[in-house]
C-alpha atoms as a PDB file:
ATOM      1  CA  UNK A   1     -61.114 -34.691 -19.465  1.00  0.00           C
ATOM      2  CA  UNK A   2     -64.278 -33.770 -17.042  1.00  0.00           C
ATOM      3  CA  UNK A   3     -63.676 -30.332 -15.370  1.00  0.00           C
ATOM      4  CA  UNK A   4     -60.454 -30.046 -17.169  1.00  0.00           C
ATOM      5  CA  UNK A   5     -60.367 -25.635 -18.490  1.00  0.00           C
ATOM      6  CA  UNK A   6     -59.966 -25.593 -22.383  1.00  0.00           C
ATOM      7  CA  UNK A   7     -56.516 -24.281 -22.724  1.00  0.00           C
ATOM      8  CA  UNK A   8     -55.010 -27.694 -20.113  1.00  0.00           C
ATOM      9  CA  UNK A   9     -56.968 -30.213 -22.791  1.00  0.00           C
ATOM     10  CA  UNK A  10     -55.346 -28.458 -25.939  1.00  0.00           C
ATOM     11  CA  UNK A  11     -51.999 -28.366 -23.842  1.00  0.00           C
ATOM     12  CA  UNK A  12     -52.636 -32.455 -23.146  1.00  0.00           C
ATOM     13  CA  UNK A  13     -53.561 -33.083 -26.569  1.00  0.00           C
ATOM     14  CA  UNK A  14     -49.800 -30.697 -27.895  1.00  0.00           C
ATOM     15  CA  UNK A  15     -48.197 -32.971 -25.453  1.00  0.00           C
ATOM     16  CA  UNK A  16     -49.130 -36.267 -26.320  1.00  0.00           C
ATOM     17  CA  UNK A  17     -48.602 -35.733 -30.026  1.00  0.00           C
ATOM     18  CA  UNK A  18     -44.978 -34.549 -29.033  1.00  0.00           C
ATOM     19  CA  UNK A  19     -45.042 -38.271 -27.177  1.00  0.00           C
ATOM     20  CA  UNK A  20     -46.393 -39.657 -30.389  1.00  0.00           C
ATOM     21  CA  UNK A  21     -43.528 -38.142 -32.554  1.00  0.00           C
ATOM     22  CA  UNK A  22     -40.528 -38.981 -30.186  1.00  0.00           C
ATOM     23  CA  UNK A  23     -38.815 -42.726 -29.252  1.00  0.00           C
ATOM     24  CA  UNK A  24     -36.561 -40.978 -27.201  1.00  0.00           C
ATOM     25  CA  UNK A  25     -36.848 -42.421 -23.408  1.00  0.00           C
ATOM     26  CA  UNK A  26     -36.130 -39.581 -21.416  1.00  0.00           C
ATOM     27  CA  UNK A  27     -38.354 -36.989 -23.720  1.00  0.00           C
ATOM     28  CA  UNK A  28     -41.346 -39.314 -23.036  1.00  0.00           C
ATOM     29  CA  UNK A  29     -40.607 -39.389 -19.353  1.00  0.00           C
ATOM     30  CA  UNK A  30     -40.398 -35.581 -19.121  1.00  0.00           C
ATOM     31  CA  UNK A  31     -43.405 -35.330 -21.302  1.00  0.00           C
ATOM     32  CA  UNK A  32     -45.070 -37.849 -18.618  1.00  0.00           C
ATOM     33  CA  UNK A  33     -44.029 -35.278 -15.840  1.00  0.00           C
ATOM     34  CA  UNK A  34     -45.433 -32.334 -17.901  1.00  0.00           C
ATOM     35  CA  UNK A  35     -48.948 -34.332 -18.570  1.00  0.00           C
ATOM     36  CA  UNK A  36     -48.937 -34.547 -14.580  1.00  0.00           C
ATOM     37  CA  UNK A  37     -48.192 -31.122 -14.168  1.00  0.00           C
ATOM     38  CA  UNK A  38     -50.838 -29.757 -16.686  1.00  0.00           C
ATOM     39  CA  UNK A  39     -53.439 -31.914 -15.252  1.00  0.00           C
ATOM     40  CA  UNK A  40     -52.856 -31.010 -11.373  1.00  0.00           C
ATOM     41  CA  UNK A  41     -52.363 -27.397 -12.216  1.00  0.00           C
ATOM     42  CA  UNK A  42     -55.699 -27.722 -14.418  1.00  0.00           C
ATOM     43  CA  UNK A  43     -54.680 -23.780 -15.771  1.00  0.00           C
ATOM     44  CA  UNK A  44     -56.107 -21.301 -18.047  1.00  0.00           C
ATOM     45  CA  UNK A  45     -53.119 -19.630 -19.427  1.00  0.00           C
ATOM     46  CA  UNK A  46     -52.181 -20.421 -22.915  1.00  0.00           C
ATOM     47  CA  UNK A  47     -51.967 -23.596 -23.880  1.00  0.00           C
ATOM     48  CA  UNK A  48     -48.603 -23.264 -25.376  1.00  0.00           C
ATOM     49  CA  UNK A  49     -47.603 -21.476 -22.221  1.00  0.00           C
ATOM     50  CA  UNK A  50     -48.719 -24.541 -20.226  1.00  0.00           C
ATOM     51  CA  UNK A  51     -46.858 -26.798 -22.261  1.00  0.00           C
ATOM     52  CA  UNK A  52     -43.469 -24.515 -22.481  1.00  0.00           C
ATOM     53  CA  UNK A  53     -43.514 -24.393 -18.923  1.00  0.00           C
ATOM     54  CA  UNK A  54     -44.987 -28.164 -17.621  1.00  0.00           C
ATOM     55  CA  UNK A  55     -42.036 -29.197 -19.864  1.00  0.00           C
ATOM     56  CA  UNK A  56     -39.100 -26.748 -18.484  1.00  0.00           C
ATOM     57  CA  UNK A  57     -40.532 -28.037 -14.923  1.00  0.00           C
ATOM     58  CA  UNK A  58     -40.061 -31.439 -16.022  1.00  0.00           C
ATOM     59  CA  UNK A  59     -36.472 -31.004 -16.958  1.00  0.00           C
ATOM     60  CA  UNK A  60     -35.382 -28.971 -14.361  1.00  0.00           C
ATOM     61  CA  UNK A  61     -35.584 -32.041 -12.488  1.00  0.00           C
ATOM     62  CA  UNK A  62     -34.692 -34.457 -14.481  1.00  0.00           C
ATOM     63  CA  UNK A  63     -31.681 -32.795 -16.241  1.00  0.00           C
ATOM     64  CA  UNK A  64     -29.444 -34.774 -13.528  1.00  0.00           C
ATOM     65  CA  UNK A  65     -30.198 -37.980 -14.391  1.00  0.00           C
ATOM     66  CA  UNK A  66     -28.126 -36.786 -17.829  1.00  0.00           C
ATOM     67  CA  UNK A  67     -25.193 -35.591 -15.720  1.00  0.00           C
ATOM     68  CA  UNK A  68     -25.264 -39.031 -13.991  1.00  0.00           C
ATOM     69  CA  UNK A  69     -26.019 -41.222 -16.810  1.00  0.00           C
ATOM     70  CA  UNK A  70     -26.017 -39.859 -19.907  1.00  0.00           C
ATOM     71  CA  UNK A  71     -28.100 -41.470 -22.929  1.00  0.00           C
ATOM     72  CA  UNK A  72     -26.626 -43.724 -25.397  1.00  0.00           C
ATOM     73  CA  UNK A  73     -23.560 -42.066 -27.485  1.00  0.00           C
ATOM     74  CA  UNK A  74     -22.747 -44.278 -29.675  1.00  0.00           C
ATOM     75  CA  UNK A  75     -20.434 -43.020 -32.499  1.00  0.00           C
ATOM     76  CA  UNK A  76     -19.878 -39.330 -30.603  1.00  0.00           C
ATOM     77  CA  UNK A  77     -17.610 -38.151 -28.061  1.00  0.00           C
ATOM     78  CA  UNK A  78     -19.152 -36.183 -25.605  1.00  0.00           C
ATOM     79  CA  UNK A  79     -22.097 -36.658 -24.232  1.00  0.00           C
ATOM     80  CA  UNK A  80     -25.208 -34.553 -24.297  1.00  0.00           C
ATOM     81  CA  UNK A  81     -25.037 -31.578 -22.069  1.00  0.00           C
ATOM     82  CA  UNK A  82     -27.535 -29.985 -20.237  1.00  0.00           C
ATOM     83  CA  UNK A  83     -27.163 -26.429 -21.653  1.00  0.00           C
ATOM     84  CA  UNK A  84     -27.086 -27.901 -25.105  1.00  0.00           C
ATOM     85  CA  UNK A  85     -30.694 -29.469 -24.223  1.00  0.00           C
ATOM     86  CA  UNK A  86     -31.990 -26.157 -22.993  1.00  0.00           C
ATOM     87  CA  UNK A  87     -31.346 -24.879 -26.552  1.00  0.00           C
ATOM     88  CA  UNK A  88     -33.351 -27.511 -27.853  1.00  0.00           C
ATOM     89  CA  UNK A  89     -36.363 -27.314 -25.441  1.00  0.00           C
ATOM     90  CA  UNK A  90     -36.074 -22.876 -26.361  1.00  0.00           C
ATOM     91  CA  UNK A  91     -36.483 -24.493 -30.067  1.00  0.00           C
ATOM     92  CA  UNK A  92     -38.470 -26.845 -29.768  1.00  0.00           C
ATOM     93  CA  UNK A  93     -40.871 -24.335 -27.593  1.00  0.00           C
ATOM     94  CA  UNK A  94     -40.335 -21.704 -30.437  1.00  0.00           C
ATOM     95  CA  UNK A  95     -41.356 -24.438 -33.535  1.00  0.00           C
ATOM     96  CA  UNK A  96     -44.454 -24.901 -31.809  1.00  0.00           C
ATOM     97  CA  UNK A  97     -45.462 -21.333 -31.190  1.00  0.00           C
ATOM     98  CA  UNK A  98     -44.613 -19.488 -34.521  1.00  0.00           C
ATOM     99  CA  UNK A  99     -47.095 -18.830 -37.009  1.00  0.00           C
ATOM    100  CA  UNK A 100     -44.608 -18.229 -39.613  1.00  0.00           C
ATOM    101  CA  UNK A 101     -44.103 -21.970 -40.819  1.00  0.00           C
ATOM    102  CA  UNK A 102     -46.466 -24.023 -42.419  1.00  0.00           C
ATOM    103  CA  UNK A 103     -47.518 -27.513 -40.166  1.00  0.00           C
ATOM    104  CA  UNK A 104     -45.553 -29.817 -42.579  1.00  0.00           C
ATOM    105  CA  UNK A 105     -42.438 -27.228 -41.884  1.00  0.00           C
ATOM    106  CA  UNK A 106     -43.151 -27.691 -37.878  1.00  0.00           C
ATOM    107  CA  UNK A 107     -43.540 -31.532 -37.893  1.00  0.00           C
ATOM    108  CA  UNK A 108     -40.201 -31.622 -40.075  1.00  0.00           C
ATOM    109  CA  UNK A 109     -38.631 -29.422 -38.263  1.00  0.00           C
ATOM    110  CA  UNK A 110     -39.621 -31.106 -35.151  1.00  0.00           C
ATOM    111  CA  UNK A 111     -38.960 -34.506 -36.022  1.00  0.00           C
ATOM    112  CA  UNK A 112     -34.950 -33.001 -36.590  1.00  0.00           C
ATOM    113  CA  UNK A 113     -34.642 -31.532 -33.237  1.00  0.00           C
ATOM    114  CA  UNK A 114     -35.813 -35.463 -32.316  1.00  0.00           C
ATOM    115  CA  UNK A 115     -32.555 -36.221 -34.124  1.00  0.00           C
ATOM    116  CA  UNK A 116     -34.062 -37.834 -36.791  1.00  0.00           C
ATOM    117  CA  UNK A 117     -31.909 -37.915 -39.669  1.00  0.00           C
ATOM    118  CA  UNK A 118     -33.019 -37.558 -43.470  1.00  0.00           C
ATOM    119  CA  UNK A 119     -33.314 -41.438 -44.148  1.00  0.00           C
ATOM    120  CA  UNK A 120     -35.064 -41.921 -41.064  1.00  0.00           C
ATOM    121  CA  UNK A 121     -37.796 -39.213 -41.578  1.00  0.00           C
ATOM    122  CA  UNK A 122     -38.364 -40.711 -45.684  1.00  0.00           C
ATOM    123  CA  UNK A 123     -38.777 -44.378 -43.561  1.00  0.00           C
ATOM    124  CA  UNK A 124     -41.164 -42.586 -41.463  1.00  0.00           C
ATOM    125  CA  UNK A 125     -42.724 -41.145 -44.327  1.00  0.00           C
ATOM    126  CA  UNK A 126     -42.349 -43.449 -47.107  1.00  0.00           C
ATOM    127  CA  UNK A 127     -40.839 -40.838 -49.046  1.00  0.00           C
ATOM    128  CA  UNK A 128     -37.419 -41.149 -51.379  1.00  0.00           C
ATOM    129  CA  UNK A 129     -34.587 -39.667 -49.276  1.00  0.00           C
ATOM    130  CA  UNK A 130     -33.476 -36.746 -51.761  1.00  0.00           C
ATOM    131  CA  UNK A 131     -37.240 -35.674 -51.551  1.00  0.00           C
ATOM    132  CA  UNK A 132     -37.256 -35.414 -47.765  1.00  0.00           C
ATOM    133  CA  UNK A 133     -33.881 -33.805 -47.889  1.00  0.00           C
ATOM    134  CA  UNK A 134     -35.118 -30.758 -50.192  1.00  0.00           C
ATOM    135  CA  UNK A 135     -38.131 -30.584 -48.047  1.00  0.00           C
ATOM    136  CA  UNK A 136     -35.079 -30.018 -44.841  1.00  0.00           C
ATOM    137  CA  UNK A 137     -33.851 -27.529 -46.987  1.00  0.00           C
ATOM    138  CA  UNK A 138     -36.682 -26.062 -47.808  1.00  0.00           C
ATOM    139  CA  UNK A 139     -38.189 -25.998 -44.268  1.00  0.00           C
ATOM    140  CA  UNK A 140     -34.890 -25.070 -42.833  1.00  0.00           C
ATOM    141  CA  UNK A 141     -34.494 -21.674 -45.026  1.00  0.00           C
ATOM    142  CA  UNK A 142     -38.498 -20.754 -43.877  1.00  0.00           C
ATOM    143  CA  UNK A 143     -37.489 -21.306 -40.457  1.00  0.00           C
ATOM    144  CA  UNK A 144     -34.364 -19.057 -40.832  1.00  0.00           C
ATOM    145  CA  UNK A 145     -36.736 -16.229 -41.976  1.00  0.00           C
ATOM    146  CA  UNK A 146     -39.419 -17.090 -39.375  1.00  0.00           C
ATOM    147  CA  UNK A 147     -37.121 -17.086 -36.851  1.00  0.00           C
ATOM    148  CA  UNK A 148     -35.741 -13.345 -37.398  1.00  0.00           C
ATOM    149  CA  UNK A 149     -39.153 -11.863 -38.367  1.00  0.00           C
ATOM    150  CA  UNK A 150     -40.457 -13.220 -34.694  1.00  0.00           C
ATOM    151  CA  UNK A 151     -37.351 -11.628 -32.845  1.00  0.00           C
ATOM    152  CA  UNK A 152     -37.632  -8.974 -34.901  1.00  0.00           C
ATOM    153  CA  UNK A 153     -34.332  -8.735 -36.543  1.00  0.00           C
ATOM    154  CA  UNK A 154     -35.521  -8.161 -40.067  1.00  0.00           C
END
């Protein structure tokens, strides 16, 4: 990472652990676009800024390919709509950012908005299933409170 400014190698090394944490073909393709992005823009804002925005770059043009062909949908009956994904990249930036959560709470967190589901998350873990789901629950009820004390609505 010669000549690379601090803040662009801390927002490559946030992105590729999202990569890490994520099977999910398009995320790692717009995570792709945003390592490109962060590496020709070489900036010194944030790091987190550079990754919030390398990755809302990256969808904005690849949010189409969804309206063409959407993913997989197995066992639901609409597919996955763009606005509903902008949600989830506003959360996903917002998990990251907050300093209200502990890092077990983020990557648990995270790993939901993945759409990882309880049993997968203990296989990940090698954890009994009952103990990852009062860790959700847990996690879920700190995020609540996070979440209003950042926007300032407690």
């Amino acid at each position: 990472m010669n000549g690379m400014t601090g803040q662009a190698q801390a927002a490559l090394i946030s992105l590729h652990g999202q990569a890490r944490s994520t099977a999910d073909n398009f995320e790692l393709e717009r995570i792709d676009r945003a390592l490109d992005e962060i590496v020709r823009l070489n900036g010194t804002d944030s790091y987190g800024r550079q990754v919030r925005s390398a990755m809302a770059n990256a969808f904005k043009v690849m949010r189409h390919r969804r309206e063409i062909a959407p993913p997989d949908t197995f066992g639901t009956a609409e597919p996955i709509s763009p606005e509903s994904m902008e949600a989830v990249i506003d959360l996903r930036s917002w998990l990251r950012d907050t300093r209200h959560i502990t890092e077990q709470q983020r990557r648990l967190l995270t790993l939901l908005a993945d759409d990882y589901d309880a049993e997968a998350i203990a296989a990940l873990y090698r954890t009994p299933p009952q103990a990852v789901r009062q860790q959700i629950s847990r996690a879920r009820k700190a995020a609540h409170a996070a979440y209003d004390r950042d926007m300032g609505t407690v």
